[in-house]
PDB file of N, CA and C in Angstrom:
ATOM      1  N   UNK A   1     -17.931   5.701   1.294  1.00  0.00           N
ATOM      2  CA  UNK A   1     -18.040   4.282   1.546  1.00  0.00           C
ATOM      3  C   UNK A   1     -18.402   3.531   0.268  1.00  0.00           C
ATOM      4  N   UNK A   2     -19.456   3.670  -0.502  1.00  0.00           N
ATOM      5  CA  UNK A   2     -19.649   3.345  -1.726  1.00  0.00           C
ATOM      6  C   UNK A   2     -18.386   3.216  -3.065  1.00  0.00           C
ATOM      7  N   UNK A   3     -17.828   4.663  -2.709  1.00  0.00           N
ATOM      8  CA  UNK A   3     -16.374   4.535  -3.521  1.00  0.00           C
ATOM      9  C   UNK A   3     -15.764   3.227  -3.230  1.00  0.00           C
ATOM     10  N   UNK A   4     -15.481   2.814  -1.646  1.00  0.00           N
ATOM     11  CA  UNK A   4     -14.288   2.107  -1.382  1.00  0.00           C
ATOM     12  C   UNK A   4     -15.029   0.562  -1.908  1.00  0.00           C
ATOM     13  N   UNK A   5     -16.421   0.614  -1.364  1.00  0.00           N
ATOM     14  CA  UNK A   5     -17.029  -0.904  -1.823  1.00  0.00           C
ATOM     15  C   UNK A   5     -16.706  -1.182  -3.616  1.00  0.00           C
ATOM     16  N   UNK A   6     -16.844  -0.088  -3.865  1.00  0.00           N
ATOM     17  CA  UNK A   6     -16.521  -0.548  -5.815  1.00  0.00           C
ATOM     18  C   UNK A   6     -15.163  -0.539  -5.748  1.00  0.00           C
ATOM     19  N   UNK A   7     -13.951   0.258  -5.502  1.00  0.00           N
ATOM     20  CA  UNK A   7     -12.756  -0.185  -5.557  1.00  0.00           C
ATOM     21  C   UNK A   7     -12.245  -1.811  -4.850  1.00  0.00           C
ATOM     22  N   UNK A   8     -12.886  -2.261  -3.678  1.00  0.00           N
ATOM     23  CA  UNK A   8     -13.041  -3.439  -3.325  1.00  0.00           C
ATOM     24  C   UNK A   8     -13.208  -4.581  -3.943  1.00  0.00           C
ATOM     25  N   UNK A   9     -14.702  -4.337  -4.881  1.00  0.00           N
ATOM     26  CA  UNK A   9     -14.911  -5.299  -5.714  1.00  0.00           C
ATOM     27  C   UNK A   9     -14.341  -5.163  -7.146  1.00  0.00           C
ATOM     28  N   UNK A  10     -13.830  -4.245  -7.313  1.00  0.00           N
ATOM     29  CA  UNK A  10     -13.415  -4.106  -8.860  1.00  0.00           C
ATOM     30  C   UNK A  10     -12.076  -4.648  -8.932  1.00  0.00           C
ATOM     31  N   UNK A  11     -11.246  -4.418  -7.457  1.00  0.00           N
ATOM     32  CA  UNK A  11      -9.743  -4.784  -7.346  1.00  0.00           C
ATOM     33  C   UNK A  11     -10.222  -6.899  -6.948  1.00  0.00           C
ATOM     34  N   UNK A  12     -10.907  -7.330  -6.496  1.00  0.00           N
ATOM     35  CA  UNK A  12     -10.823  -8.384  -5.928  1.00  0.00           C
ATOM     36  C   UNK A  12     -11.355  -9.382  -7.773  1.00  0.00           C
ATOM     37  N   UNK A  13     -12.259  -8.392  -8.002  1.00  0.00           N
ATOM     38  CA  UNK A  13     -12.446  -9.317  -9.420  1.00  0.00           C
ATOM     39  C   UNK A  13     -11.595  -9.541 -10.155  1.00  0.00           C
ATOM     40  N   UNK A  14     -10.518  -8.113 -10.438  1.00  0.00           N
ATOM     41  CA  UNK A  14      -9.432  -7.887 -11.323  1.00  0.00           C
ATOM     42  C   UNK A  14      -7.977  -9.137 -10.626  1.00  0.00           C
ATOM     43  N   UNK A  15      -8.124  -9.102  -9.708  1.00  0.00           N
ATOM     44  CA  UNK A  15      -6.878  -9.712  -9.402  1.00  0.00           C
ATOM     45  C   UNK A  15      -7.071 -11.425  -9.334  1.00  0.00           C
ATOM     46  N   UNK A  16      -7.967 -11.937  -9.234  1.00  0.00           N
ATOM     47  CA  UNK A  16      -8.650 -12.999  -9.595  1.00  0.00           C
ATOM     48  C   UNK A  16      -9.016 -13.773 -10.575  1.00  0.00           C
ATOM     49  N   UNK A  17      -8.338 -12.711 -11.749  1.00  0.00           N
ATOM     50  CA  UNK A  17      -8.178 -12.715 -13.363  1.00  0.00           C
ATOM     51  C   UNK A  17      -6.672 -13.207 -13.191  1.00  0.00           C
ATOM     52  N   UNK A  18      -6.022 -14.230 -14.134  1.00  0.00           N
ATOM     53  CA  UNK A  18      -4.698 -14.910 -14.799  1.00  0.00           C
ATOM     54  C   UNK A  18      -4.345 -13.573 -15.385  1.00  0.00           C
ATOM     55  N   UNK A  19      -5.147 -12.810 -15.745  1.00  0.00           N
ATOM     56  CA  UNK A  19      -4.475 -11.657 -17.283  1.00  0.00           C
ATOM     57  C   UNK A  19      -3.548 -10.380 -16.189  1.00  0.00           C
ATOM     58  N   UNK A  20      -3.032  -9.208 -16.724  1.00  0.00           N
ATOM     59  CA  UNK A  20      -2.549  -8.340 -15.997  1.00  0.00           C
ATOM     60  C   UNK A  20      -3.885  -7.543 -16.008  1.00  0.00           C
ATOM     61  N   UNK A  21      -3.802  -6.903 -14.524  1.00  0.00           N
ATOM     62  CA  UNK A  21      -5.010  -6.049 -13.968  1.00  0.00           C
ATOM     63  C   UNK A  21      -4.589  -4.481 -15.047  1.00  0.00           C
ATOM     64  N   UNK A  22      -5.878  -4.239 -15.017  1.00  0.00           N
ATOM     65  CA  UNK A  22      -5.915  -3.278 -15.999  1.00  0.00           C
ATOM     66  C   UNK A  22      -6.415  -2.120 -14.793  1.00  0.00           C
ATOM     67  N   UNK A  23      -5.894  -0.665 -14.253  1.00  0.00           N
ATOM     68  CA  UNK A  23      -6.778   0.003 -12.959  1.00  0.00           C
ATOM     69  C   UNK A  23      -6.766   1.349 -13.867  1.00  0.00           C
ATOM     70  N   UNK A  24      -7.536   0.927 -15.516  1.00  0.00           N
ATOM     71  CA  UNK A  24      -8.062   2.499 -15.768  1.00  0.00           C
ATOM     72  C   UNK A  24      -8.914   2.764 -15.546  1.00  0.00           C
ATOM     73  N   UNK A  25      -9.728   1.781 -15.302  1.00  0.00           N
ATOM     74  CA  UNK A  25     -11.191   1.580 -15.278  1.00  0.00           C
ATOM     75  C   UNK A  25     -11.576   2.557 -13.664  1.00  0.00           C
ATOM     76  N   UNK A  26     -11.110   2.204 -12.956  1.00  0.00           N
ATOM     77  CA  UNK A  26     -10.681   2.467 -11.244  1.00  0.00           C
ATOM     78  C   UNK A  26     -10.682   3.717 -11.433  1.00  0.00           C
ATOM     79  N   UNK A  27     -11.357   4.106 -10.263  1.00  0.00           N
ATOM     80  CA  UNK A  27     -11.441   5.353  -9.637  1.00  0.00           C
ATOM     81  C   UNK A  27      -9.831   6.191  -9.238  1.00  0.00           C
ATOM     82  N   UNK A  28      -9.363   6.710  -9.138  1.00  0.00           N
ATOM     83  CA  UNK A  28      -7.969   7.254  -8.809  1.00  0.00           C
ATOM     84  C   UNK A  28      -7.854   7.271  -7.369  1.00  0.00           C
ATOM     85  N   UNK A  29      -6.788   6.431  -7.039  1.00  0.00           N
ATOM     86  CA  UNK A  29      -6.243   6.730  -5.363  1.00  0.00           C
ATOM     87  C   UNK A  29      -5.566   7.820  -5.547  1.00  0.00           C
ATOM     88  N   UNK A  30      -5.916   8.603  -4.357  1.00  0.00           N
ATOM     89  CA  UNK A  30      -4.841   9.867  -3.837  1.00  0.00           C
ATOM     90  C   UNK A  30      -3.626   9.771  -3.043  1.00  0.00           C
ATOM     91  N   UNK A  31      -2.411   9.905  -3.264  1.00  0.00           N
ATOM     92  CA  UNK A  31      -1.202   9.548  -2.084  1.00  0.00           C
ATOM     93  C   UNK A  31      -2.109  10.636  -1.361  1.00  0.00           C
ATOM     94  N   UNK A  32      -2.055  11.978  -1.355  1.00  0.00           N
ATOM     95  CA  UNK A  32      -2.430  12.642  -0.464  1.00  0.00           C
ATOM     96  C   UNK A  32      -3.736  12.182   0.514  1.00  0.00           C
ATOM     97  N   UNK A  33      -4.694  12.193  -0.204  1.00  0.00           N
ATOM     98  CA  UNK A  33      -5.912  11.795   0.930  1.00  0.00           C
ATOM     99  C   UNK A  33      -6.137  10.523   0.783  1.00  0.00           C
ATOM    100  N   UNK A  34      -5.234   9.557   0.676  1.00  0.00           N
ATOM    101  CA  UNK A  34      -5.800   8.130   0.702  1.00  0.00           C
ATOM    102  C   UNK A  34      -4.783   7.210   1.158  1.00  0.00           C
ATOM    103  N   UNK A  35      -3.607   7.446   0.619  1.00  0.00           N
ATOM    104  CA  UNK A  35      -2.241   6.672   0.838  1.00  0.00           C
ATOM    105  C   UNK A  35      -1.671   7.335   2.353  1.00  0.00           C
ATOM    106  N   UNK A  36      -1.539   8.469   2.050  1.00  0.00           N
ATOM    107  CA  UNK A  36      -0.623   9.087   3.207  1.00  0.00           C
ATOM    108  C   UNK A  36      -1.156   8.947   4.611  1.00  0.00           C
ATOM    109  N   UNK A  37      -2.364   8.894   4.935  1.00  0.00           N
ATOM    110  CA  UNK A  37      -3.180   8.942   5.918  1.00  0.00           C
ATOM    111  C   UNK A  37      -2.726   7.489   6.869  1.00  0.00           C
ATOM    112  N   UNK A  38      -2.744   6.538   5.356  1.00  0.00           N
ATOM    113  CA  UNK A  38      -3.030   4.907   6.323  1.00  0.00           C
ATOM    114  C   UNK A  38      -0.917   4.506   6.481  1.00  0.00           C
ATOM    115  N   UNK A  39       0.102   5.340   5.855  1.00  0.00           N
ATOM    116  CA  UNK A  39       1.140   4.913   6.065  1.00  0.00           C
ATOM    117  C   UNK A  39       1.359   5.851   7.506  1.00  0.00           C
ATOM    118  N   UNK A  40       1.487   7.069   7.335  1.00  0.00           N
ATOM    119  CA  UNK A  40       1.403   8.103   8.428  1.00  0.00           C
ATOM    120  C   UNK A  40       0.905   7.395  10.508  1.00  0.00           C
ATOM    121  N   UNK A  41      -0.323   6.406  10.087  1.00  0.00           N
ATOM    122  CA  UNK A  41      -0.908   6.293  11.414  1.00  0.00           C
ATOM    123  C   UNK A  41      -0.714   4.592  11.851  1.00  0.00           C
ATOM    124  N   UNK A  42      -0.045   4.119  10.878  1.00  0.00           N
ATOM    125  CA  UNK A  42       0.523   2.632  10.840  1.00  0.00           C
ATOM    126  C   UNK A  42       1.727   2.511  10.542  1.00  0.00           C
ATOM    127  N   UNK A  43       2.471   2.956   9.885  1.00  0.00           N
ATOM    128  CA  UNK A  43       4.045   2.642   9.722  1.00  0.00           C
ATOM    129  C   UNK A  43       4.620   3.763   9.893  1.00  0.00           C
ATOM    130  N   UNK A  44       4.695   5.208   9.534  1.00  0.00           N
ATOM    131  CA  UNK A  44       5.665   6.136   9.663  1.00  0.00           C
ATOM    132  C   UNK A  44       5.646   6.567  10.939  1.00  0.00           C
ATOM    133  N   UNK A  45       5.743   5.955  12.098  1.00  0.00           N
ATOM    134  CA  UNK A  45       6.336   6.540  13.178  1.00  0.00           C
ATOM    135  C   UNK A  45       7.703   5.723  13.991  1.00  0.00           C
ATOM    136  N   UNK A  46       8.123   6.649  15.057  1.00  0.00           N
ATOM    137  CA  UNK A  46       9.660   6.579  15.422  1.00  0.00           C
ATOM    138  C   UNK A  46       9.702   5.085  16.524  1.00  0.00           C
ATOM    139  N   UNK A  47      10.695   4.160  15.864  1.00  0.00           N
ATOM    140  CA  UNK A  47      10.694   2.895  16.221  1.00  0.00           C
ATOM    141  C   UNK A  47       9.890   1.775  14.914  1.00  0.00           C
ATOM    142  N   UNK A  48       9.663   2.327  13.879  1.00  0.00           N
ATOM    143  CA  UNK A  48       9.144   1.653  12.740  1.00  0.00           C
ATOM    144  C   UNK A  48      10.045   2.093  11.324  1.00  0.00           C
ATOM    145  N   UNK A  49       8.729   2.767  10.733  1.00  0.00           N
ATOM    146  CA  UNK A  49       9.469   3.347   9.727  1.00  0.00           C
ATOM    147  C   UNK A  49       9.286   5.049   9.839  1.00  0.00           C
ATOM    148  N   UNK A  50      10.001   5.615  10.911  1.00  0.00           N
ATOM    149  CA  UNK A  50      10.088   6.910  10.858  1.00  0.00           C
ATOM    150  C   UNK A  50      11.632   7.903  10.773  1.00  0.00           C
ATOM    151  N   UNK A  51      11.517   8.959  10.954  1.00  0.00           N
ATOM    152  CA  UNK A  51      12.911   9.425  10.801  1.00  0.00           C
ATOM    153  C   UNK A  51      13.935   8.801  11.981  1.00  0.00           C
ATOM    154  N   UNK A  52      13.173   8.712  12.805  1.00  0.00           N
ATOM    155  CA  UNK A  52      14.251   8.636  14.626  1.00  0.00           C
ATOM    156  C   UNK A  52      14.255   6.532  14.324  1.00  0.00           C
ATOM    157  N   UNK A  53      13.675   6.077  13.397  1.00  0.00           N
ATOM    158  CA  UNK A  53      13.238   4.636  13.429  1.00  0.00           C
ATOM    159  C   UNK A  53      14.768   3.537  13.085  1.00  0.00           C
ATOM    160  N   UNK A  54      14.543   2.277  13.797  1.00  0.00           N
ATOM    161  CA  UNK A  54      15.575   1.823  13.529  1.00  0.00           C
ATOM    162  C   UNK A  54      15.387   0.697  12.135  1.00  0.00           C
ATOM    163  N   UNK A  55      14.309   1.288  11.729  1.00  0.00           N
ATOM    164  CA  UNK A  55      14.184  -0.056  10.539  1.00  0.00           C
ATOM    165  C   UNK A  55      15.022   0.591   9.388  1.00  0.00           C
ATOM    166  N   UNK A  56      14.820  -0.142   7.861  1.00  0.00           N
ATOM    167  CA  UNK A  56      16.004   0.312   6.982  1.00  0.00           C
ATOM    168  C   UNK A  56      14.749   1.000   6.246  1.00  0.00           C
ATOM    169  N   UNK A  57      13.281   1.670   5.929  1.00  0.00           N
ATOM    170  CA  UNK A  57      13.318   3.054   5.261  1.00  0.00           C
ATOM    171  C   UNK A  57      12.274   3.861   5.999  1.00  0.00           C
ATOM    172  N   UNK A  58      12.522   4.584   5.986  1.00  0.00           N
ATOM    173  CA  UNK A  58      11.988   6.162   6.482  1.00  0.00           C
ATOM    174  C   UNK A  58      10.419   6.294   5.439  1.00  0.00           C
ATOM    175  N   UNK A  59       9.526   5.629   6.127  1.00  0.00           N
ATOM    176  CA  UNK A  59       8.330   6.213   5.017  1.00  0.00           C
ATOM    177  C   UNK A  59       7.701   7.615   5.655  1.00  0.00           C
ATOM    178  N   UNK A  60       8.503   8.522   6.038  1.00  0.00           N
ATOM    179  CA  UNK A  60       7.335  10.024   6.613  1.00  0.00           C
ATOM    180  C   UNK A  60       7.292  10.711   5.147  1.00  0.00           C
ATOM    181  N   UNK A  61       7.977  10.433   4.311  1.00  0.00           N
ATOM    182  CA  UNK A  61       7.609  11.155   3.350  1.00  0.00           C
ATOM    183  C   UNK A  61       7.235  10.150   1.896  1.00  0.00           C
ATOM    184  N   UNK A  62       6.250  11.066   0.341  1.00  0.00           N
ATOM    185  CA  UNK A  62       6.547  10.530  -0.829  1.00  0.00           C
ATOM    186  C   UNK A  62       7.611   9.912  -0.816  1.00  0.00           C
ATOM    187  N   UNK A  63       9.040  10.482  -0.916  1.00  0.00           N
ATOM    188  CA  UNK A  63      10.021  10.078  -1.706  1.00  0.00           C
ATOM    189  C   UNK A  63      10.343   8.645  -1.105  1.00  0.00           C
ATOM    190  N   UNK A  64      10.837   8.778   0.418  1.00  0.00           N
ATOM    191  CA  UNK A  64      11.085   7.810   1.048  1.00  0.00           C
ATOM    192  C   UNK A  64      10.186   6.649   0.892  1.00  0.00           C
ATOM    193  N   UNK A  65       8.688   6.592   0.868  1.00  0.00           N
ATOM    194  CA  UNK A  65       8.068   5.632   0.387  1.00  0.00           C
ATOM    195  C   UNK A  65       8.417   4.665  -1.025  1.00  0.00           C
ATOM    196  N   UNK A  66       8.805   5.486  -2.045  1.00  0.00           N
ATOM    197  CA  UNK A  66       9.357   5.103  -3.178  1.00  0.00           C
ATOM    198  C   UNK A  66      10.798   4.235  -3.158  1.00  0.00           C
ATOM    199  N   UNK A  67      11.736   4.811  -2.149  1.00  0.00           N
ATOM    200  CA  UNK A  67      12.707   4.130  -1.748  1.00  0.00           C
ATOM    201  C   UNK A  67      12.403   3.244  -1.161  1.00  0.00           C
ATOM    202  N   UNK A  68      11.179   2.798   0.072  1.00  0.00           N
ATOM    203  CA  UNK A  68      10.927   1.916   0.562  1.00  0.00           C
ATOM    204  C   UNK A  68      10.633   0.730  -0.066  1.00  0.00           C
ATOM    205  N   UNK A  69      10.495   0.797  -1.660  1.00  0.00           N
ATOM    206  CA  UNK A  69      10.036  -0.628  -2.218  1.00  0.00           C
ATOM    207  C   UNK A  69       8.822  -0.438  -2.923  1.00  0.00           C
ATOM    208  N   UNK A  70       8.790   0.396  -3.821  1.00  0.00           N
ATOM    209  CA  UNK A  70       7.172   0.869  -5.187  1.00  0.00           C
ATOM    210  C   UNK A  70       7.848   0.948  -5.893  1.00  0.00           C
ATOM    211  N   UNK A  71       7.226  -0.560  -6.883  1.00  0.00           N
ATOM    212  CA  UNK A  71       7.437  -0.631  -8.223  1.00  0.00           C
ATOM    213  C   UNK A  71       6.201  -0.051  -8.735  1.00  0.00           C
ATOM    214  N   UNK A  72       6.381   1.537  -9.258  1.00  0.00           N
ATOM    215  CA  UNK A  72       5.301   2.189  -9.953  1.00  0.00           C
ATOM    216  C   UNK A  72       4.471   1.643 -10.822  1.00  0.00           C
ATOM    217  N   UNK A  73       3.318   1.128 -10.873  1.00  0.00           N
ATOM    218  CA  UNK A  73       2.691   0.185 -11.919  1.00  0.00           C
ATOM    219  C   UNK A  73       2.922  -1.795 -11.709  1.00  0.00           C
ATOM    220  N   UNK A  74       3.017  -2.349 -10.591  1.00  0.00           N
ATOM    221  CA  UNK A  74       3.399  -2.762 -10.538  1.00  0.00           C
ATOM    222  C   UNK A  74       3.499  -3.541  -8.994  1.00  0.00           C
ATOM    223  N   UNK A  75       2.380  -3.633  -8.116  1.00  0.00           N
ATOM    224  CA  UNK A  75       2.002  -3.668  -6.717  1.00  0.00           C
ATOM    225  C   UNK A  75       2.979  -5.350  -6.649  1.00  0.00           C
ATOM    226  N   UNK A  76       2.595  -6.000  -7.359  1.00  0.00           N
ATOM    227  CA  UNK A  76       2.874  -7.894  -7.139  1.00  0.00           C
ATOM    228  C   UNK A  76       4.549  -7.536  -6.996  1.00  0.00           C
ATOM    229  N   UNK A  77       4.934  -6.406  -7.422  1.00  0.00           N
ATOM    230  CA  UNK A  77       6.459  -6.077  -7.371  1.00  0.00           C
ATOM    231  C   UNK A  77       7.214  -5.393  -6.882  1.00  0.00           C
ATOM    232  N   UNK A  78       6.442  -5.144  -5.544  1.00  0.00           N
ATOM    233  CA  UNK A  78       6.836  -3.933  -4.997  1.00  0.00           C
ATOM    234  C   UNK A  78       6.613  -4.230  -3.477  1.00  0.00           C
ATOM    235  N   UNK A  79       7.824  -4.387  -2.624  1.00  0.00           N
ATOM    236  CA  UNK A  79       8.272  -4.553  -1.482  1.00  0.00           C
ATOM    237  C   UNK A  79       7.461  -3.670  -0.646  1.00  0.00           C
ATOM    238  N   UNK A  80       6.552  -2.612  -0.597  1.00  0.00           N
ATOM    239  CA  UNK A  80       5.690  -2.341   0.230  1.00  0.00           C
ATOM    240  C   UNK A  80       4.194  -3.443   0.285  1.00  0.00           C
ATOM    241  N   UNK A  81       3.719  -3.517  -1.009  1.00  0.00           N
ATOM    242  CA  UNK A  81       2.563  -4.585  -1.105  1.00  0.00           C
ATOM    243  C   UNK A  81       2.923  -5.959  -0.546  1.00  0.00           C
ATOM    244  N   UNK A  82       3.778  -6.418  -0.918  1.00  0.00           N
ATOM    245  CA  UNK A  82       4.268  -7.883  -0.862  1.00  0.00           C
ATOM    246  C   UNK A  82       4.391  -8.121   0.614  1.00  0.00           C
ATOM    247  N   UNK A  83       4.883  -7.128   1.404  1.00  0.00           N
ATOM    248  CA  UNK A  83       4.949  -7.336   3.161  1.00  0.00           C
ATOM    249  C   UNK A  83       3.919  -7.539   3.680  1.00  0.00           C
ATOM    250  N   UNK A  84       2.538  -6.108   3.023  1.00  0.00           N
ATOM    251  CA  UNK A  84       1.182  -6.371   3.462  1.00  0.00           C
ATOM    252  C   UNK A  84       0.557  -7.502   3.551  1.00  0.00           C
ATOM    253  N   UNK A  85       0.825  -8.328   2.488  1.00  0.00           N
ATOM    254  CA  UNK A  85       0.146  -9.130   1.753  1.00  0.00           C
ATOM    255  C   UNK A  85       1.232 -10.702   2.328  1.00  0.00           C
ATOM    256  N   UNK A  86       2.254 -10.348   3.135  1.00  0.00           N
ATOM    257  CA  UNK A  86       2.770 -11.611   3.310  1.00  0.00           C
ATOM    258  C   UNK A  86       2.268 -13.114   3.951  1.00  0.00           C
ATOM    259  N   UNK A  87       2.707 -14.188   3.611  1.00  0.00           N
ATOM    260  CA  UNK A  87       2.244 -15.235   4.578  1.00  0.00           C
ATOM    261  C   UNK A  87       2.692 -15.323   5.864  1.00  0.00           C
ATOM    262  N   UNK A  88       4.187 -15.135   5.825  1.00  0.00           N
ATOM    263  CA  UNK A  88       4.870 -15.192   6.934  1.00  0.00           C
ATOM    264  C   UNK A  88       5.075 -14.336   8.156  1.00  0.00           C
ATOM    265  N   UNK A  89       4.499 -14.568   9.297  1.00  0.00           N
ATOM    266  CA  UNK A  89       4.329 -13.313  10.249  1.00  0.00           C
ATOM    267  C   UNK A  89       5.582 -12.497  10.696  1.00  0.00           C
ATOM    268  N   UNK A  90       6.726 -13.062  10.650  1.00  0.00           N
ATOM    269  CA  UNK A  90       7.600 -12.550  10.156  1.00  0.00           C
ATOM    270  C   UNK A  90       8.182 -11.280   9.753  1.00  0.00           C
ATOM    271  N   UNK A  91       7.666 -11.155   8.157  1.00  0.00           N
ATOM    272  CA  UNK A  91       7.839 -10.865   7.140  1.00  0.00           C
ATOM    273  C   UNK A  91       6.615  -9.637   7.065  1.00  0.00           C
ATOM    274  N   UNK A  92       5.331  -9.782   7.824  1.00  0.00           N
ATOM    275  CA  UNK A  92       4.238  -9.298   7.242  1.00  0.00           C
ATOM    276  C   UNK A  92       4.195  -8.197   8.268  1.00  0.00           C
ATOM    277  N   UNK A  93       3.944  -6.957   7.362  1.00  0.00           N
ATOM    278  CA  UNK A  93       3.862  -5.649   8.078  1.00  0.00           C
ATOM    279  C   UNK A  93       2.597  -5.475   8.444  1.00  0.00           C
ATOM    280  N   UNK A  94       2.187  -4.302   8.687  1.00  0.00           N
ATOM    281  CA  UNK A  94       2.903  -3.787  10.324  1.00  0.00           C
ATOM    282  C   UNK A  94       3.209  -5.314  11.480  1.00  0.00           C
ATOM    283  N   UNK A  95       4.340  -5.465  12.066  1.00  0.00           N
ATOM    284  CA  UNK A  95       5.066  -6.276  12.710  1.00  0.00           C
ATOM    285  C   UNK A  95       3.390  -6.544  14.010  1.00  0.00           C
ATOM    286  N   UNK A  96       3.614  -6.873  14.593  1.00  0.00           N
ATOM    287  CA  UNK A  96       3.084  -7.385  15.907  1.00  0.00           C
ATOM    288  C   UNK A  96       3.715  -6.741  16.709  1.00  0.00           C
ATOM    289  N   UNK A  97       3.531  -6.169  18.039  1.00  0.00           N
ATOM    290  CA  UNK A  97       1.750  -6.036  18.571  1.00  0.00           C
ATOM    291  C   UNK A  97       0.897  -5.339  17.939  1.00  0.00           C
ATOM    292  N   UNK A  98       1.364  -4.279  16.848  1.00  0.00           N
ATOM    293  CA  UNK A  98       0.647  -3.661  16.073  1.00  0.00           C
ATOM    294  C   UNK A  98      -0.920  -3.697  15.441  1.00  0.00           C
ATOM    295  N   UNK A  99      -1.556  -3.659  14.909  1.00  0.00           N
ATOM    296  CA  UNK A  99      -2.939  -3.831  14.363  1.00  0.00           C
ATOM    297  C   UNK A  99      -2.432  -3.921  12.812  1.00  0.00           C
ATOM    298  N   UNK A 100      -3.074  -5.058  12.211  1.00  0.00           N
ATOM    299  CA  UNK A 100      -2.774  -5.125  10.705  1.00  0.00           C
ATOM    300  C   UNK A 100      -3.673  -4.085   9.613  1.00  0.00           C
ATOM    301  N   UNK A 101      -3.057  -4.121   8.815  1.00  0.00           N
ATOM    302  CA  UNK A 101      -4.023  -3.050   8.142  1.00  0.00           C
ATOM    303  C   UNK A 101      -5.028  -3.854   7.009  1.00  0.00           C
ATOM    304  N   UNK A 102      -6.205  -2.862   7.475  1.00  0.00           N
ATOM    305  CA  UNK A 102      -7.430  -3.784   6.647  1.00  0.00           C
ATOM    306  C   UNK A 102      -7.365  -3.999   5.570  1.00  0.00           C
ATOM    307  N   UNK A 103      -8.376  -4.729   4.511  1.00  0.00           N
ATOM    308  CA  UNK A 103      -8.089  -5.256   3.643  1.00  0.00           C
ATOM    309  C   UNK A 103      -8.862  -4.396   2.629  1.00  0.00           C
ATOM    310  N   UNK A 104      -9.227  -3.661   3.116  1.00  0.00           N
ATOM    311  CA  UNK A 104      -9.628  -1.700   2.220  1.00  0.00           C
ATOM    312  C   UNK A 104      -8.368  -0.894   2.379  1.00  0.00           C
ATOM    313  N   UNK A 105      -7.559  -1.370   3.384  1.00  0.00           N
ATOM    314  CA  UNK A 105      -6.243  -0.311   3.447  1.00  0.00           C
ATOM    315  C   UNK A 105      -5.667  -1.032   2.628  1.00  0.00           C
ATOM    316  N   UNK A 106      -5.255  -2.302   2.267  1.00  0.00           N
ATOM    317  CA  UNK A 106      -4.170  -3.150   1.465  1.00  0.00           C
ATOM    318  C   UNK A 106      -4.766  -2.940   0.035  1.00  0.00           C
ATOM    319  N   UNK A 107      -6.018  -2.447  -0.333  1.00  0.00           N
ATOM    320  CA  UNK A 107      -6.594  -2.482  -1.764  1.00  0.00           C
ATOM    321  C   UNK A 107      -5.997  -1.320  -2.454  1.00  0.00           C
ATOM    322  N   UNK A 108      -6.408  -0.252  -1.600  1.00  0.00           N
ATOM    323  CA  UNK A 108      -6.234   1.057  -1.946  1.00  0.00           C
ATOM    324  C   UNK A 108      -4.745   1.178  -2.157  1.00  0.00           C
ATOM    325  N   UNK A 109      -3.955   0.701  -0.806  1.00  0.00           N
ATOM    326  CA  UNK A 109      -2.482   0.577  -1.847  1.00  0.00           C
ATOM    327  C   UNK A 109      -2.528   0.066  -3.260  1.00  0.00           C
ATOM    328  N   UNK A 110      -2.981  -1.657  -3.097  1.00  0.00           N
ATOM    329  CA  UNK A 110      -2.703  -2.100  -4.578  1.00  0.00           C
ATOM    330  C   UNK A 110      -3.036  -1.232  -5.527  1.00  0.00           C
ATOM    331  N   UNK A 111      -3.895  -0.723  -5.564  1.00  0.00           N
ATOM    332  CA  UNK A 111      -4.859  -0.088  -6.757  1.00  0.00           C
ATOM    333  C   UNK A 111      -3.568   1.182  -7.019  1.00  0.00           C
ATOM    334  N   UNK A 112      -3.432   2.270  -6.020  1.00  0.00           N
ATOM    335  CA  UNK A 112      -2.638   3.452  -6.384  1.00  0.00           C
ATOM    336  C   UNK A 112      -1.149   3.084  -6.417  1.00  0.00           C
ATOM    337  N   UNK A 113      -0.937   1.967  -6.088  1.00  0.00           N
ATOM    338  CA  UNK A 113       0.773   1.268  -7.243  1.00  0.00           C
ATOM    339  C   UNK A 113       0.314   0.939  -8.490  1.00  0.00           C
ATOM    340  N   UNK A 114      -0.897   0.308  -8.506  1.00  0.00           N
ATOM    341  CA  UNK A 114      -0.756  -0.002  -9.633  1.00  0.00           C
ATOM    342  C   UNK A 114      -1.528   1.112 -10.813  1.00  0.00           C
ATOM    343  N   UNK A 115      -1.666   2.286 -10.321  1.00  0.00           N
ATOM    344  CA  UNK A 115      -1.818   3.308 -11.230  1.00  0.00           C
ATOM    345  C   UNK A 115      -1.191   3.880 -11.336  1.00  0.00           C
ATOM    346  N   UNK A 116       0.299   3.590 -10.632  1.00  0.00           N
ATOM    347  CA  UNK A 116       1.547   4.279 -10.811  1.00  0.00           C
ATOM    348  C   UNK A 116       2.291   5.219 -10.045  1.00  0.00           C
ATOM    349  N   UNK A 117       1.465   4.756  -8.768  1.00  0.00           N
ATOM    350  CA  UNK A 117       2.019   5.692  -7.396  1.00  0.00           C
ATOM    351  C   UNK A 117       2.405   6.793  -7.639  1.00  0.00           C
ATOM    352  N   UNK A 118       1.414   7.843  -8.165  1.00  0.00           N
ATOM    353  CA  UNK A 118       1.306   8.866  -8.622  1.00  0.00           C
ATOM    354  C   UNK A 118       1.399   9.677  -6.896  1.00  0.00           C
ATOM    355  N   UNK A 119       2.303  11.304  -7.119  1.00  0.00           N
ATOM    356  CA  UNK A 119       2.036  12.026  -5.599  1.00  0.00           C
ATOM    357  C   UNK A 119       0.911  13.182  -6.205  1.00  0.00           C
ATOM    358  N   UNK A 120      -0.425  12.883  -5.760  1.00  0.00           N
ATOM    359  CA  UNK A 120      -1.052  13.306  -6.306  1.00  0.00           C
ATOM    360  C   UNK A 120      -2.273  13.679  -4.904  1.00  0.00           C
TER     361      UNK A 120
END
């Protein structure tokens, strides 16, 4: 919990800055124990983004996530963040009736795109 409160505040200060966010400083997100967990139990299932799903990408796996829209280094540019993060309900993932994902789940993305969406 302490981890996520400093990635919280370190990502909310950094992005609040005009300059480009710098995430060396940052603790390392894991796709494995950090990323995969919150796409896996919110978007990769069948009728979303799963294999049997009728949307256009398949996030059950790394790769497919990458196809889904990660600009490695690069979250403000990358069609997975930008949905999270949308205005338009629309537009903004996970769709409705769904539960949105918190704003510790939307960090931890930003942060591990922008360290380069490492499968790690």
């Amino acid at each position: 919990m302490k981890n996520a409160c400093c990635i919280v505040l370190a990502v909310a200060f950094l992005t609040a800055c005009k300059h480009k966010t710098s995430f060396d400083s940052l603790n390392e997100v894991s796709y494995s124990r950090d990323i995969s967990p919150i796409i896996s139990s919110n978007c990769a299932f069948s009728g979303c983004h799963g294999t049997s799903g009728h949307r256009k990408f398949d996030l059950t796996t790394y790769e497919g996530l990458l196809r889904g829209g990660i600009t490695a280094g690069s979250p403000e540019n990358s069609q997975v963040y930008t949905s999270l993060k949308s205005y338009s309900e629309e537009n903004r993932m996970p769709l409705k009736p769904y539960d949105q994902l918190s704003e510790d789940q939307i960090l931890r993305i930003y942060v591990w795109i922008g360290q380069g969406a490492k499968n790690n």
